[in-house]
C-alpha atoms as a PDB file:
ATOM      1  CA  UNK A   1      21.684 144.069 -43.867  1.00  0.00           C
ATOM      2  CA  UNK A   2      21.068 141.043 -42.433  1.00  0.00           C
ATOM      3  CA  UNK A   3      24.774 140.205 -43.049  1.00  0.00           C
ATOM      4  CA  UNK A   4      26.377 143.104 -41.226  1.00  0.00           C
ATOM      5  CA  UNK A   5      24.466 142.340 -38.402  1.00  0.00           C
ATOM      6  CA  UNK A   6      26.004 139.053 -38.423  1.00  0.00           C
ATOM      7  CA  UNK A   7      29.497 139.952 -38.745  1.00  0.00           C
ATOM      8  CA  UNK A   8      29.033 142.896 -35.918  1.00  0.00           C
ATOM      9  CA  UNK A   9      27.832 140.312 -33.384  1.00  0.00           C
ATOM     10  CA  UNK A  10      31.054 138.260 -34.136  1.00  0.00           C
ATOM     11  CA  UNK A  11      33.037 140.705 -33.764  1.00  0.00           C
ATOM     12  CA  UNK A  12      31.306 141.857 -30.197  1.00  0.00           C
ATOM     13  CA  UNK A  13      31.726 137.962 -28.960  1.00  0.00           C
ATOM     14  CA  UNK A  14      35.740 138.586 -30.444  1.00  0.00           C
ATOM     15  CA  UNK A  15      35.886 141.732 -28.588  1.00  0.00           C
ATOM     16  CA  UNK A  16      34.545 140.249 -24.984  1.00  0.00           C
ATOM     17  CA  UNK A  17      37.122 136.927 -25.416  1.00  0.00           C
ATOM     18  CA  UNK A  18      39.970 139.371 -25.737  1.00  0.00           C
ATOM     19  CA  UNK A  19      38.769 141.188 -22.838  1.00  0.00           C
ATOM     20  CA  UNK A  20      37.603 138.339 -20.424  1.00  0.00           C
ATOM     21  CA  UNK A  21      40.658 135.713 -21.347  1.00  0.00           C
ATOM     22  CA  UNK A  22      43.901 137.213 -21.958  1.00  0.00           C
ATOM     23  CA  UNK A  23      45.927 135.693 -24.303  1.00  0.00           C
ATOM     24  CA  UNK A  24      48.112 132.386 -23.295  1.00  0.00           C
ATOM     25  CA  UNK A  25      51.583 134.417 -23.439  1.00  0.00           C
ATOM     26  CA  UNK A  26      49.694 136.311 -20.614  1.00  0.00           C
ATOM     27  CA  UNK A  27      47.814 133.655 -19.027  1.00  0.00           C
ATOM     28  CA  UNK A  28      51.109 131.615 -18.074  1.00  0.00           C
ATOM     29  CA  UNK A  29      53.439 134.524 -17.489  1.00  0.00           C
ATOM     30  CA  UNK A  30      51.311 136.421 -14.582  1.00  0.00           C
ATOM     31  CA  UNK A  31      51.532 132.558 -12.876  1.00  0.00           C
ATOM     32  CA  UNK A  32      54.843 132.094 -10.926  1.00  0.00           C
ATOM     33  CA  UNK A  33      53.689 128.063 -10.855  1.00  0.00           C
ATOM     34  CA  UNK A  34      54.402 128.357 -14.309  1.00  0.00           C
ATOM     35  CA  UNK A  35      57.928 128.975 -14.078  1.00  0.00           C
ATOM     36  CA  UNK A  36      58.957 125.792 -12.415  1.00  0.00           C
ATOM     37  CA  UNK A  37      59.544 122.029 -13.977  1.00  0.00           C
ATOM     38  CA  UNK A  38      56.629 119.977 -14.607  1.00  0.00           C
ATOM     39  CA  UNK A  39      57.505 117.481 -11.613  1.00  0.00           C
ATOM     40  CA  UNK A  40      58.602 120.079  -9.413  1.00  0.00           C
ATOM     41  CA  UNK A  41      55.836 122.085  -9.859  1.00  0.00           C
ATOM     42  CA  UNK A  42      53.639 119.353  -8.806  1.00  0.00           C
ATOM     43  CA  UNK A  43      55.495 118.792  -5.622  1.00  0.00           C
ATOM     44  CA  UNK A  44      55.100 122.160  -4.952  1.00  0.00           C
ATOM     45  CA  UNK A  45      51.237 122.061  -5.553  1.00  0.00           C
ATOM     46  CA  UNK A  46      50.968 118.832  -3.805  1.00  0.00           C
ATOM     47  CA  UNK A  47      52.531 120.455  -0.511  1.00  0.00           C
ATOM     48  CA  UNK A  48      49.928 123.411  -1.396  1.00  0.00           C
ATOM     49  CA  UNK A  49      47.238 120.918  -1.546  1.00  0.00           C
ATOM     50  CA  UNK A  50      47.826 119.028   1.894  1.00  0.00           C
ATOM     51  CA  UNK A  51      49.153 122.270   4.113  1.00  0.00           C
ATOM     52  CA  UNK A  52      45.568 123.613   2.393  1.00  0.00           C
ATOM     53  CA  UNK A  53      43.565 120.804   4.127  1.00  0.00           C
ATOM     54  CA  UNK A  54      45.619 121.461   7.859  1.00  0.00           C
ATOM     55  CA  UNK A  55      43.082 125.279   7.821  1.00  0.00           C
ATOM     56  CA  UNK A  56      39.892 123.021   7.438  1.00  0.00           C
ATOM     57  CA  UNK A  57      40.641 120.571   9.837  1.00  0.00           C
ATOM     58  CA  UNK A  58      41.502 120.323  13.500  1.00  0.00           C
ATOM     59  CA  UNK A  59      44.895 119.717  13.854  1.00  0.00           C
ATOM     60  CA  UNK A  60      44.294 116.154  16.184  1.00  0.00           C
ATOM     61  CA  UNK A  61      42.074 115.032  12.910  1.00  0.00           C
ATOM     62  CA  UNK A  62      44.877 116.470  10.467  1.00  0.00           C
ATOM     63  CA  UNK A  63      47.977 114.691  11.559  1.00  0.00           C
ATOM     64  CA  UNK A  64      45.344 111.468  12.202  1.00  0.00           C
ATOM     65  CA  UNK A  65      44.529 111.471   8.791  1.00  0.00           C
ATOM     66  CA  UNK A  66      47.611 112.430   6.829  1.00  0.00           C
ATOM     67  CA  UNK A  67      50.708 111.871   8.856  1.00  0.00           C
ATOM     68  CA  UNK A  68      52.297 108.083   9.048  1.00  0.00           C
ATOM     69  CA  UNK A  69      51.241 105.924  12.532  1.00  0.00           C
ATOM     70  CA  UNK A  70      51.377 102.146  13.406  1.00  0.00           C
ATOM     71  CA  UNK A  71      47.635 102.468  13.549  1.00  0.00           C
ATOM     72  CA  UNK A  72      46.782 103.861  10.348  1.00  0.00           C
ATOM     73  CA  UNK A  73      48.559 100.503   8.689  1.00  0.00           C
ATOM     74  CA  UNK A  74      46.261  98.178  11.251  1.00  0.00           C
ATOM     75  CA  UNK A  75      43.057 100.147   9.646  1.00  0.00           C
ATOM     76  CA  UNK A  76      44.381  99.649   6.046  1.00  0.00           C
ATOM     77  CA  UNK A  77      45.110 103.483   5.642  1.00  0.00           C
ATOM     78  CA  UNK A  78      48.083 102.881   3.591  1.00  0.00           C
ATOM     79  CA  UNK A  79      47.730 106.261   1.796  1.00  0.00           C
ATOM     80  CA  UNK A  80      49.473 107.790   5.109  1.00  0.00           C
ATOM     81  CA  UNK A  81      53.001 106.526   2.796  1.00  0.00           C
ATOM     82  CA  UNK A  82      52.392 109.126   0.935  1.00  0.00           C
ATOM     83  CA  UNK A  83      50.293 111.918   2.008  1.00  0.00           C
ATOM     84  CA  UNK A  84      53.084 111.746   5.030  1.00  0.00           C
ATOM     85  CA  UNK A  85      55.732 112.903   2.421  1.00  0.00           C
ATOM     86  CA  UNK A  86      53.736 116.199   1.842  1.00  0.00           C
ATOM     87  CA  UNK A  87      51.508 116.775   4.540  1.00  0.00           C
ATOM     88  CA  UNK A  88      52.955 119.827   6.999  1.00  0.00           C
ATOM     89  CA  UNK A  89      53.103 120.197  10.608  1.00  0.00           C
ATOM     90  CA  UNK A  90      52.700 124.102  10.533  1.00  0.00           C
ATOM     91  CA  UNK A  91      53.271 126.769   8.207  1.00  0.00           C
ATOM     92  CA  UNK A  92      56.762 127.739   8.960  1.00  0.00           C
ATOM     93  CA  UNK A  93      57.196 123.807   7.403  1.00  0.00           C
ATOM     94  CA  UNK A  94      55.570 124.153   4.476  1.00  0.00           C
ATOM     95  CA  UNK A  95      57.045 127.539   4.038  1.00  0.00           C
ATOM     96  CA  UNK A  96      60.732 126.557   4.385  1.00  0.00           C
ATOM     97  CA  UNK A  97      60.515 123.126   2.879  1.00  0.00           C
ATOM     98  CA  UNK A  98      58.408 124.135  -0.347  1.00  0.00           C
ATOM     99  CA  UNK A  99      60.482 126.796  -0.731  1.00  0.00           C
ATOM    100  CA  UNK A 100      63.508 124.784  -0.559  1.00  0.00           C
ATOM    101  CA  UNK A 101      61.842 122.181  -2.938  1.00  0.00           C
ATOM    102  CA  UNK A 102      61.019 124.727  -5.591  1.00  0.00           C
ATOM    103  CA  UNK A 103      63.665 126.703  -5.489  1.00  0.00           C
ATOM    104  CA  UNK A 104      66.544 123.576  -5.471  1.00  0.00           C
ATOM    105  CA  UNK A 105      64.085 121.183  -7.240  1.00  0.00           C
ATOM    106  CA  UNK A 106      63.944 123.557  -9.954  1.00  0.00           C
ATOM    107  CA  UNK A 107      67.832 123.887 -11.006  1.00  0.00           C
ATOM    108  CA  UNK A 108      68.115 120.102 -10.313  1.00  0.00           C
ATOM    109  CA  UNK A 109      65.026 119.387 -12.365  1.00  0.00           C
ATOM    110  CA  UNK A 110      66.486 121.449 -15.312  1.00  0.00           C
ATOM    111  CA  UNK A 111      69.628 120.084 -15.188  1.00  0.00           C
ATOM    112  CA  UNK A 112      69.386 116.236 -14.701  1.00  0.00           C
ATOM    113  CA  UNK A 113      65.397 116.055 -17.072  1.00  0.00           C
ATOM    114  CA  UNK A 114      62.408 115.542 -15.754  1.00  0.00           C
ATOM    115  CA  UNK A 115      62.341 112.093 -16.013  1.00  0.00           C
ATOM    116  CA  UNK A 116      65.549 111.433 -13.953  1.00  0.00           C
ATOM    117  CA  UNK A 117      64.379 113.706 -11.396  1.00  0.00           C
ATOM    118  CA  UNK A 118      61.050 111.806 -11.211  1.00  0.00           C
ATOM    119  CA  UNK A 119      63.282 108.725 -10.112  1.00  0.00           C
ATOM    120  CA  UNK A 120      65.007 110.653  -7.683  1.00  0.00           C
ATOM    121  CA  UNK A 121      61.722 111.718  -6.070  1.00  0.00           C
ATOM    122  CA  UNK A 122      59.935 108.511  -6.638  1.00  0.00           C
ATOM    123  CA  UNK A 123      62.742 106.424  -4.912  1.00  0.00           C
ATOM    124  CA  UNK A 124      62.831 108.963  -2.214  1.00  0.00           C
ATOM    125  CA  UNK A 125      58.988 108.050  -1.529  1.00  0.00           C
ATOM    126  CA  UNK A 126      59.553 104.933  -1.765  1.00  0.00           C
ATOM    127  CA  UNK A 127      62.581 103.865   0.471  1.00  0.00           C
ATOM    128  CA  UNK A 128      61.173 106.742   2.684  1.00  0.00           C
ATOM    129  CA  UNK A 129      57.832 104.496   3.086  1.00  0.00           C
ATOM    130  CA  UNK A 130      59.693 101.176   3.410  1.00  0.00           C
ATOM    131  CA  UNK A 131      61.277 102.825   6.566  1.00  0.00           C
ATOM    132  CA  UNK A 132      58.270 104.273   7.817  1.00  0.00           C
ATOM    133  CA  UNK A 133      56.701 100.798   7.816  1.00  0.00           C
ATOM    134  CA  UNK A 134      60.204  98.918   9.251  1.00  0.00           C
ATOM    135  CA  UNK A 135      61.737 101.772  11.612  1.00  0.00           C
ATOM    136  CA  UNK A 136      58.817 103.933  12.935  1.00  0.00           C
ATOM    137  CA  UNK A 137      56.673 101.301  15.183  1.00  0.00           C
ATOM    138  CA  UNK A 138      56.572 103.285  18.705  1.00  0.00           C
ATOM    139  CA  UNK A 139      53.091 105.002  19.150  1.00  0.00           C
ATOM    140  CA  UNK A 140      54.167 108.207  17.745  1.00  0.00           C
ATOM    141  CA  UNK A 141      52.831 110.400  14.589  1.00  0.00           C
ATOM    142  CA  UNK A 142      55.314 111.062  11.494  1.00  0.00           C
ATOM    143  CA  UNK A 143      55.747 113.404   8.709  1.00  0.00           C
ATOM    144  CA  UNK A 144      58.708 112.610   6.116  1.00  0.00           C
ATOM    145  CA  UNK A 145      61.283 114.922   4.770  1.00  0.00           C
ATOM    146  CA  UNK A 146      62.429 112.232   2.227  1.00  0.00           C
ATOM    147  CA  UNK A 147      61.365 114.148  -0.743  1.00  0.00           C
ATOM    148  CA  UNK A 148      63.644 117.166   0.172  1.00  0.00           C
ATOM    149  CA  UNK A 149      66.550 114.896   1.572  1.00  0.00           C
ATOM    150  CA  UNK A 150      66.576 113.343  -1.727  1.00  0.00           C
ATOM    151  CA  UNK A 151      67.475 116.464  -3.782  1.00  0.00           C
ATOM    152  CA  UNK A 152      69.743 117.782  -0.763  1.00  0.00           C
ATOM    153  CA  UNK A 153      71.413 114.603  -1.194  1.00  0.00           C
ATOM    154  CA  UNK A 154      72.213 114.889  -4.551  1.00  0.00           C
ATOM    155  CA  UNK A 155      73.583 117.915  -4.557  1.00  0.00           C
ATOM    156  CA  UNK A 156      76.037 116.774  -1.336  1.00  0.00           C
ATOM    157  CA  UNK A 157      77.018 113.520  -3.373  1.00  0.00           C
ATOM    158  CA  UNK A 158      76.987 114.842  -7.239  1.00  0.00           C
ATOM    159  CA  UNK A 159      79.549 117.958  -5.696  1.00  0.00           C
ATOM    160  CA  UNK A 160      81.074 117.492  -2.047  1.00  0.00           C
ATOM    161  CA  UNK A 161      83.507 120.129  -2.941  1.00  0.00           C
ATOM    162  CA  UNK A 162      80.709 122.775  -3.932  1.00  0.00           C
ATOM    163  CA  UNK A 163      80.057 125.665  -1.599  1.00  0.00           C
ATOM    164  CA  UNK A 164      77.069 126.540   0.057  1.00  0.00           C
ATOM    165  CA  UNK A 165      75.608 129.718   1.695  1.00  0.00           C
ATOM    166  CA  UNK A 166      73.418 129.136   5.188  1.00  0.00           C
ATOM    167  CA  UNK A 167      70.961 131.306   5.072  1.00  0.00           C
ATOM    168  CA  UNK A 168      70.347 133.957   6.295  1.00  0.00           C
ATOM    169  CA  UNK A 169      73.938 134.195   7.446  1.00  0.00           C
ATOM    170  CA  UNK A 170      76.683 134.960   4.674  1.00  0.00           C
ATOM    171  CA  UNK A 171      78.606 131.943   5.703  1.00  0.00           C
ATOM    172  CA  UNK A 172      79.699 129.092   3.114  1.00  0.00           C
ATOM    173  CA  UNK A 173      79.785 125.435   3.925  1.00  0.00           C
ATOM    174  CA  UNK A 174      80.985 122.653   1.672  1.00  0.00           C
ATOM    175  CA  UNK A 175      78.340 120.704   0.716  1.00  0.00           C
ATOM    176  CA  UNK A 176      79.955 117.564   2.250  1.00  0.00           C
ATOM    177  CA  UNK A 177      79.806 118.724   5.467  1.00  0.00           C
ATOM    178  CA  UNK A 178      75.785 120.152   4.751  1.00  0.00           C
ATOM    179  CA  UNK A 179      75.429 116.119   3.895  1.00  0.00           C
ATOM    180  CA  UNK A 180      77.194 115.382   7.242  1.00  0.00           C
ATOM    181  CA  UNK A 181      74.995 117.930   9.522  1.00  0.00           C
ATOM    182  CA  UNK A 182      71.789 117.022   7.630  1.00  0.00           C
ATOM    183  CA  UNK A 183      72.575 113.206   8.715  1.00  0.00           C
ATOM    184  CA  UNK A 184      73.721 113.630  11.997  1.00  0.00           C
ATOM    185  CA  UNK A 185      70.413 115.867  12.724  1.00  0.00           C
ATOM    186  CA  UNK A 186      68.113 113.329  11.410  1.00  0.00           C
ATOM    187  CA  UNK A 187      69.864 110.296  13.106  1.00  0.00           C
ATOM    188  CA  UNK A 188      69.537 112.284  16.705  1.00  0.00           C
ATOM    189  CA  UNK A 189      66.189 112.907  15.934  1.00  0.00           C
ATOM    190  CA  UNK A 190      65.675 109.382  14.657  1.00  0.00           C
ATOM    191  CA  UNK A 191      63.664 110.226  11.374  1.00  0.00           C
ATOM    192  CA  UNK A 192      64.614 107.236   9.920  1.00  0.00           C
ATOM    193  CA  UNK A 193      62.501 107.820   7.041  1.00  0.00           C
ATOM    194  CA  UNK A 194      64.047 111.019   6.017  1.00  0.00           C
ATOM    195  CA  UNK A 195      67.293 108.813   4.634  1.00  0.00           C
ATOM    196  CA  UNK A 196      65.043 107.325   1.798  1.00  0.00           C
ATOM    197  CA  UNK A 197      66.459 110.474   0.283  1.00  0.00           C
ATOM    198  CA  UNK A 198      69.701 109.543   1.524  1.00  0.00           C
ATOM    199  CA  UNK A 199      69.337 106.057  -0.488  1.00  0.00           C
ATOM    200  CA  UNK A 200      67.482 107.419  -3.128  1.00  0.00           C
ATOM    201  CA  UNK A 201      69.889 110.185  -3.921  1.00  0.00           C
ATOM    202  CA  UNK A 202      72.858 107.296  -4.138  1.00  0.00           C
ATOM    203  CA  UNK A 203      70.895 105.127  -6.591  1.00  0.00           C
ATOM    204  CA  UNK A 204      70.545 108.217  -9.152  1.00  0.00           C
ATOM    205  CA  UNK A 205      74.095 109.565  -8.779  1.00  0.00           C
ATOM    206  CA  UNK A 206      75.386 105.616  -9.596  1.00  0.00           C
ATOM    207  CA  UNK A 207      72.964 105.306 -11.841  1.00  0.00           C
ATOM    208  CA  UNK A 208      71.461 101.648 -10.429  1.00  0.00           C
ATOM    209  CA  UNK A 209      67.947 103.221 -11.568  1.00  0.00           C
END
């Protein structure tokens, strides 16, 4: 007797697992997250995590904290070199450029491993930050685009020849001449730090890293 009753309170707590906690196949299929590359996943999340912060924080205290300014370094807040690679001016921003990431970061991520791709993105941070530090010194806040120049770039210098569509509009560009308006915008605008993916992008397609 005593027995049964064991083996029908097993099977209860069996019962409320299945119920509560879907299996894994389940678990990892209902999340899209899931469906990118481990290192562009995490980019993805990291842009999340930052643009996140922006909603419980004034926006003066936001870009204080996270984006990259002269001052910062003179108050030893050197994590602005990074958290400016990911932290978002508005939503439109992190919409577009975390959608770009993931969506581009993703095929290029599949196709070149997830350690090469690492590289890509870590030089891009870094040679991003060195010009941060050497370029930016006017009294001005920054944000850097490196991390999506980077994987723009190597599309442009892997395949010049390869077509592109500019959304929304049905009209194809060669990606040499994407590479070409992409530098020309940020040299107007004087991002300097946004051709660490420029540099980065170079050092991965001639394979000096």
């Amino acid at each position: 007797m005593f027995k049964h009753f064991g083996k029908s309170q097993l099977n209860v707590k069996m019962v409320g697992k299945t119920l509560f906690k879907p299996p894994k196949r389940y678990q990892s299929n209902n999340n899209p997250l899931n469906m990118l590359p481990t290192v562009t996943r995490r980019i993805v999340i990291a842009n999340t995590f930052f643009f996140g912060l922006g909603l419980f924080m004034n926006n003066r205290q936001y870009i204080t904290e996270f984006f990259y300014h002269k001052y910062a370094i003179k108050h030893n807040k050197y994590h602005v070199l990074i958290t400016s690679h990911f932290a978002k001016a508005n939503f439109l921003d992190y919409l577009l450029e975390t959608f770009i990431t993931g969506l581009l970061g993703s095929q290029l991520e599949s196709m070149l491993g997830s350690q090469t791709f690492l590289k890509l993105i870590g030089a891009s941070i870094g040679v991003g930050s060195i010009l941060l530090l050497t370029m930016h010194k006017e009294e001005s806040f920054f944000k850097s685009e490196a991390v999506l120049r980077g994987i723009l770039w190597y599309f442009v210098l892997s395949n010049p020849q390869q077509s592109f569509y500019i959304f929304p509009l049905p009209i194809q560009v060669k990606a040499l001449w994407l590479g070409v308006f992409i530098g020309l915008m940020d040299f107007i605008s004087q991002r300097w730090a946004n051709f660490g993916g420029l540099v980065a992008a170079l050092l991965i397609t001639r394979r000096l890293i």
